[in-house]
N, C-alpha and C. Protein backbone atom coordinates (compact mmCIF):
# COMPACT_ATOMS: atom_id res chain seq x y z
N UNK A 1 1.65 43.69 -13.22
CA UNK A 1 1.28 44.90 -12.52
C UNK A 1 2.32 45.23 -11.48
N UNK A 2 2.90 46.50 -11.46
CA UNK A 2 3.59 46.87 -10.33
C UNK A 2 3.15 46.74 -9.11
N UNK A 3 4.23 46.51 -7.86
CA UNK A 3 3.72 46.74 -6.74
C UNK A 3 2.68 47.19 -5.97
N UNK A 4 2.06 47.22 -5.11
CA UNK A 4 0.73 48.12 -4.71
C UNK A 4 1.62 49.22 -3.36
N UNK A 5 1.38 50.53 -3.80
CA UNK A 5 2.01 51.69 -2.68
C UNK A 5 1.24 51.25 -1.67
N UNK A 6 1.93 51.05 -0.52
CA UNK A 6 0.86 50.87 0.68
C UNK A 6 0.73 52.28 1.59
N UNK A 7 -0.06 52.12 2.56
CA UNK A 7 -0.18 54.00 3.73
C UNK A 7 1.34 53.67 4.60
N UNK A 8 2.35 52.37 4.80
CA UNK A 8 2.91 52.41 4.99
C UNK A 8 4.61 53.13 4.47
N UNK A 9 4.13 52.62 2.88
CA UNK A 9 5.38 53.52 2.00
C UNK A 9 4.52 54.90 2.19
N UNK A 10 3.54 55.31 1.96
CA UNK A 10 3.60 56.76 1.89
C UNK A 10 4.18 57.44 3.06
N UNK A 11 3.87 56.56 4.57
CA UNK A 11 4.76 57.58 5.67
C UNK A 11 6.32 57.41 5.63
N UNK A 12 6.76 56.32 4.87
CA UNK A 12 8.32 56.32 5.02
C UNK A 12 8.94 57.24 3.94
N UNK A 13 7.95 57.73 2.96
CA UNK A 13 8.09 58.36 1.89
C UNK A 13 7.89 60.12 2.42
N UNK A 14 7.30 60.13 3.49
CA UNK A 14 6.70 61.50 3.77
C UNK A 14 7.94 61.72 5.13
N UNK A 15 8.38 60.85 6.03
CA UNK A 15 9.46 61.23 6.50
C UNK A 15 10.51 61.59 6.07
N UNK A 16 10.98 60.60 4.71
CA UNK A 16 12.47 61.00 4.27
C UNK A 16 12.10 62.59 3.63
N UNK A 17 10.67 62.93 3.44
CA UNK A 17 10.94 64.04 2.59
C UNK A 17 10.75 65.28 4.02
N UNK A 18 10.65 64.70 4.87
CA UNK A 18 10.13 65.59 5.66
C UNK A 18 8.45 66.26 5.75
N UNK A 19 7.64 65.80 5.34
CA UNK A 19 6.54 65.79 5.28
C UNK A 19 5.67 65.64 6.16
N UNK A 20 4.17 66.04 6.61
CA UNK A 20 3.67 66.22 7.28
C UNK A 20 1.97 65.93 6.22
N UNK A 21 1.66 65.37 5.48
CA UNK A 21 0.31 65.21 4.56
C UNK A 21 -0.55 65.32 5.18
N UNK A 22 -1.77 65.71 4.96
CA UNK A 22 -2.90 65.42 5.42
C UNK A 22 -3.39 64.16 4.88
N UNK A 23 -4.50 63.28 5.49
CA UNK A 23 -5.24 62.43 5.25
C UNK A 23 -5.63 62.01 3.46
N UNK A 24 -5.73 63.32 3.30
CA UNK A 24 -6.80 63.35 1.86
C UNK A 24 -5.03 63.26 0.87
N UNK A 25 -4.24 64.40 1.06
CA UNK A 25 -2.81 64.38 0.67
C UNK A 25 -2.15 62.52 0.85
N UNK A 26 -2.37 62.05 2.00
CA UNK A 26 -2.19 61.14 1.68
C UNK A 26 -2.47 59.86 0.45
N UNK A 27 -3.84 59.96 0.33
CA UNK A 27 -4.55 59.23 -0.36
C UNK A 27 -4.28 59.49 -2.10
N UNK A 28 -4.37 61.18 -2.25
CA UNK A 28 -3.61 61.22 -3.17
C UNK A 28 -2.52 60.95 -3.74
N UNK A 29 -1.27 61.08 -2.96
CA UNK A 29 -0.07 60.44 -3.63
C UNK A 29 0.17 58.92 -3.69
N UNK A 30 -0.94 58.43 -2.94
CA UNK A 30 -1.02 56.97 -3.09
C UNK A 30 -1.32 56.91 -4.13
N UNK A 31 -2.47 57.46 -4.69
CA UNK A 31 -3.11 57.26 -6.11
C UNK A 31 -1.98 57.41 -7.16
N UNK A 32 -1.65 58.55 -7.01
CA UNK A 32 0.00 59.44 -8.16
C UNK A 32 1.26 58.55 -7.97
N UNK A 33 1.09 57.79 -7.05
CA UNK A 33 2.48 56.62 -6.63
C UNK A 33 2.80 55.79 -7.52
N UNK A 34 0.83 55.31 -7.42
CA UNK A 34 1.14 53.89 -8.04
C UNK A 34 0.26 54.13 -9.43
N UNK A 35 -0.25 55.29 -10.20
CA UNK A 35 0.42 55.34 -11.21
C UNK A 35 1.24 55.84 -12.24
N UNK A 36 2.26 56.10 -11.18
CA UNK A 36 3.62 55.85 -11.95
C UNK A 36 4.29 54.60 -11.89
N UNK A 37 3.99 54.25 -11.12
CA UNK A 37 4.87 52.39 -10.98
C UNK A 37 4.07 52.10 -12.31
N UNK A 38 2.72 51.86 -12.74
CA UNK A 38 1.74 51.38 -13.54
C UNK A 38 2.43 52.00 -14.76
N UNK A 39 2.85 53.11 -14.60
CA UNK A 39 3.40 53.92 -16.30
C UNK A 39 4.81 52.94 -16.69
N UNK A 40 5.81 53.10 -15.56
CA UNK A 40 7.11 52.52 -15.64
C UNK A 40 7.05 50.79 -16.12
N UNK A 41 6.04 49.90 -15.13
CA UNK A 41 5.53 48.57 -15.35
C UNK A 41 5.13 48.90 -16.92
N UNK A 42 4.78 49.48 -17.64
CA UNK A 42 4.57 49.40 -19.24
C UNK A 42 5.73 49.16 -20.19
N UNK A 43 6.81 49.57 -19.29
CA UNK A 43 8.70 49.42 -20.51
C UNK A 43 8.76 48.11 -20.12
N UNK A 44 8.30 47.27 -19.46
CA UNK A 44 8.56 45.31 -19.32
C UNK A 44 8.01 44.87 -20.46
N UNK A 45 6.85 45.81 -21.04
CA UNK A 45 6.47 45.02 -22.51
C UNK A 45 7.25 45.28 -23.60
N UNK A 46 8.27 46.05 -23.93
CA UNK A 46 8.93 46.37 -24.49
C UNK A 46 10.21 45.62 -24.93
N UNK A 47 10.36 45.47 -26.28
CA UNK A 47 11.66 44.09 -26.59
C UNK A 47 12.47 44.99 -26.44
N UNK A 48 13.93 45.06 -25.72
CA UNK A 48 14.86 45.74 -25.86
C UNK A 48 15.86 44.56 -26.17
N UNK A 49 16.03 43.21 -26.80
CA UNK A 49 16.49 42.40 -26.78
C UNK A 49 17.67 42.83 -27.81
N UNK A 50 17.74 43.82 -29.28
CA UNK A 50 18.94 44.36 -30.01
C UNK A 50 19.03 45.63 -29.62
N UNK A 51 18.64 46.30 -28.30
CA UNK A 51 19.16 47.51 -27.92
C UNK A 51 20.12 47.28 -26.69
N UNK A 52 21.38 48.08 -27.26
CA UNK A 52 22.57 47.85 -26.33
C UNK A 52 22.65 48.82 -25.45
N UNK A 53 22.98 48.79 -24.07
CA UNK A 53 23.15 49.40 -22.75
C UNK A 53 24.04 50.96 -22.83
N UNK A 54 22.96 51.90 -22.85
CA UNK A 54 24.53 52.79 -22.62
C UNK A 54 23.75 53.73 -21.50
N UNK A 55 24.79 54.80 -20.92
CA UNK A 55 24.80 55.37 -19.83
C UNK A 55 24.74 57.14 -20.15
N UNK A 56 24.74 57.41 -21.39
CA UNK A 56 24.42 58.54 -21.65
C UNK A 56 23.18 58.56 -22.73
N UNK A 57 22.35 59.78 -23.39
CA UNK A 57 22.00 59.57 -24.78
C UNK A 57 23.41 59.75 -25.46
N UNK A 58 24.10 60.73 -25.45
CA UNK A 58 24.76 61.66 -26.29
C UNK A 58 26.19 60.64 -25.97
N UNK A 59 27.35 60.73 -27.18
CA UNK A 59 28.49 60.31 -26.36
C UNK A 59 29.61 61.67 -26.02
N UNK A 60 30.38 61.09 -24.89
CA UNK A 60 30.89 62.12 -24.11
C UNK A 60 32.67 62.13 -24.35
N UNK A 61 32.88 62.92 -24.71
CA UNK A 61 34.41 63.41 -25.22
C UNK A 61 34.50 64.75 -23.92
N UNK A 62 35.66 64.23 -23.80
CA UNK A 62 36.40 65.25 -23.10
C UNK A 62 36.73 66.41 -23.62
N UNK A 63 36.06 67.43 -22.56
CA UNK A 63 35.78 68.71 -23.19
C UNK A 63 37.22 69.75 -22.73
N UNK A 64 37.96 69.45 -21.95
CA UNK A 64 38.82 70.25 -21.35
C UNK A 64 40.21 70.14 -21.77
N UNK A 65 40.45 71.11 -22.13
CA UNK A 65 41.99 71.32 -22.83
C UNK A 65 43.46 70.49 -21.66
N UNK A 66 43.91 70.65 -22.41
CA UNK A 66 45.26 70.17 -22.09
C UNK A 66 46.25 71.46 -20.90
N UNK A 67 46.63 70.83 -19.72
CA UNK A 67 47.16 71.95 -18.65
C UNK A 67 48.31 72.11 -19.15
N UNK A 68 48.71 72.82 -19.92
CA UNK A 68 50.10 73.26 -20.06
C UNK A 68 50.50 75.15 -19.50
N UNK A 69 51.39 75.11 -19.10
CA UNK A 69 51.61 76.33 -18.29
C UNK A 69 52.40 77.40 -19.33
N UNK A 70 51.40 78.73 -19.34
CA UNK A 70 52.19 79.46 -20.36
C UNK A 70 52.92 81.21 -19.71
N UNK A 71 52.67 80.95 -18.46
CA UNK A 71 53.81 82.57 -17.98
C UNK A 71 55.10 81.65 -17.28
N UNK A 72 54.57 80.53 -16.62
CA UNK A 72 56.23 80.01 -16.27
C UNK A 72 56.03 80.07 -14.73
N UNK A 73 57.38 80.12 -14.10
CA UNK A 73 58.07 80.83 -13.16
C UNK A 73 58.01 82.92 -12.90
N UNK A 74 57.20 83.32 -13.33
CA UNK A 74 57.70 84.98 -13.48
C UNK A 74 57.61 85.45 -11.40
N UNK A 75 58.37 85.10 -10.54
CA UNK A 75 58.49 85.06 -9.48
C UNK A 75 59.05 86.48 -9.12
N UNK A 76 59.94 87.02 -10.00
CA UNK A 76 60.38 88.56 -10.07
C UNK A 76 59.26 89.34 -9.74
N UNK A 77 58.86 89.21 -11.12
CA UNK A 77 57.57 90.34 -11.77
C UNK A 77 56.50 90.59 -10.27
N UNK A 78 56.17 89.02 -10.19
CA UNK A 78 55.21 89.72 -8.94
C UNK A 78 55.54 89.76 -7.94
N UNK A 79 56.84 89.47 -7.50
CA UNK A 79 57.36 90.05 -5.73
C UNK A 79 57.44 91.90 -6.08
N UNK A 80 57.91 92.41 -7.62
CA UNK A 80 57.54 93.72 -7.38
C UNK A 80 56.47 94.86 -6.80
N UNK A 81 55.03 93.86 -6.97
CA UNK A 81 54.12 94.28 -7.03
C UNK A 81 54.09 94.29 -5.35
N UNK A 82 54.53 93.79 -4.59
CA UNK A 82 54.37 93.31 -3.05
C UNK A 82 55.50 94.55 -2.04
N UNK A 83 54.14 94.94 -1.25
CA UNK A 83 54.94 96.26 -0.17
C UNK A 83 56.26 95.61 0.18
N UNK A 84 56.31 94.34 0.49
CA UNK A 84 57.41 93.89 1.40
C UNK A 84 57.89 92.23 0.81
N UNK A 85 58.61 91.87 1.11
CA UNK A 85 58.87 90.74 0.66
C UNK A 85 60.39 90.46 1.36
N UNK A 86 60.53 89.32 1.41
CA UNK A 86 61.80 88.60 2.28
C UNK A 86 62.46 87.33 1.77
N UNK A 87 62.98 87.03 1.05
CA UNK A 87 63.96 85.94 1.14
C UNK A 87 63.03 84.89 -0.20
N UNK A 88 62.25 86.25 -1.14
CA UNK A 88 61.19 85.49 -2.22
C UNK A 88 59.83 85.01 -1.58
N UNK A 89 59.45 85.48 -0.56
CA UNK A 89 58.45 85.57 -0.52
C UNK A 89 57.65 86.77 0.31
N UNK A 90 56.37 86.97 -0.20
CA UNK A 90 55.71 88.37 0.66
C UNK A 90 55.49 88.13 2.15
N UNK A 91 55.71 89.22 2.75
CA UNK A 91 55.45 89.61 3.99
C UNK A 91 54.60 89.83 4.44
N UNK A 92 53.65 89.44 5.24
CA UNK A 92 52.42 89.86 5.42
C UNK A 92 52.16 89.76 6.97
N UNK A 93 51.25 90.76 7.88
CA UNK A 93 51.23 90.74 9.34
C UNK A 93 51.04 89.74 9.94
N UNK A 94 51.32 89.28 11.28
CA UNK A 94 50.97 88.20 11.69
C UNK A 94 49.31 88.05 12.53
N UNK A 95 48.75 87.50 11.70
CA UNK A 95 47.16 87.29 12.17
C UNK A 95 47.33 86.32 13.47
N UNK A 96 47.77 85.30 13.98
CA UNK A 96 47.59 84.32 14.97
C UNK A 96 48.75 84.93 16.08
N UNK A 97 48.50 84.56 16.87
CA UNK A 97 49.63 84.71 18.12
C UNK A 97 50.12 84.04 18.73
């Protein structure tokens, strides 16, 4: 049998969540606490002795392409686009003083 929830885990449980329960709220999630510990305590009967450990269901391949760069350098093209520009790079007002 799993652990027994005590009124002590429910207030350390009701602080981290920020919580404020009432009495009766209390008593309830005591009840809903522990059985879920009671549901979870049911996979100990379970042989997992030829099931091997993994960390996903699904397996995981890398989904993201390869970074290869396809305009380059075009450093021309867009200093045209720029009111002002100086020495290859844009000009822009001075915000700080």
């Amino acid at each position: 049998m799993a652990e027994k929830i005590t009124d002590e885990t429910i207030d350390y449980v009701s602080i981290l969540a920020k919580l404020k329960p009432s009495p009766e709220e209390k008593i309830q999630a005591r009840k809903d606490m522990q059985q879920m510990l009671d549901y979870i305590d049911k996979l100990n009967d379970l042989d997992t002795s030829g099931v091997e450990p993994m960390s996903h269901l699904f397996p995981l391949n890398n989904v993201f392409r390869e970074d290869t760069v396809t305009n380059g350098d075009d450093r021309e093209n867009m200093l045209r686009n720029a009111p002002e520009e100086k020495d290859g790079q844009y000009v822009v007002p001075i915000t700080i003083e």
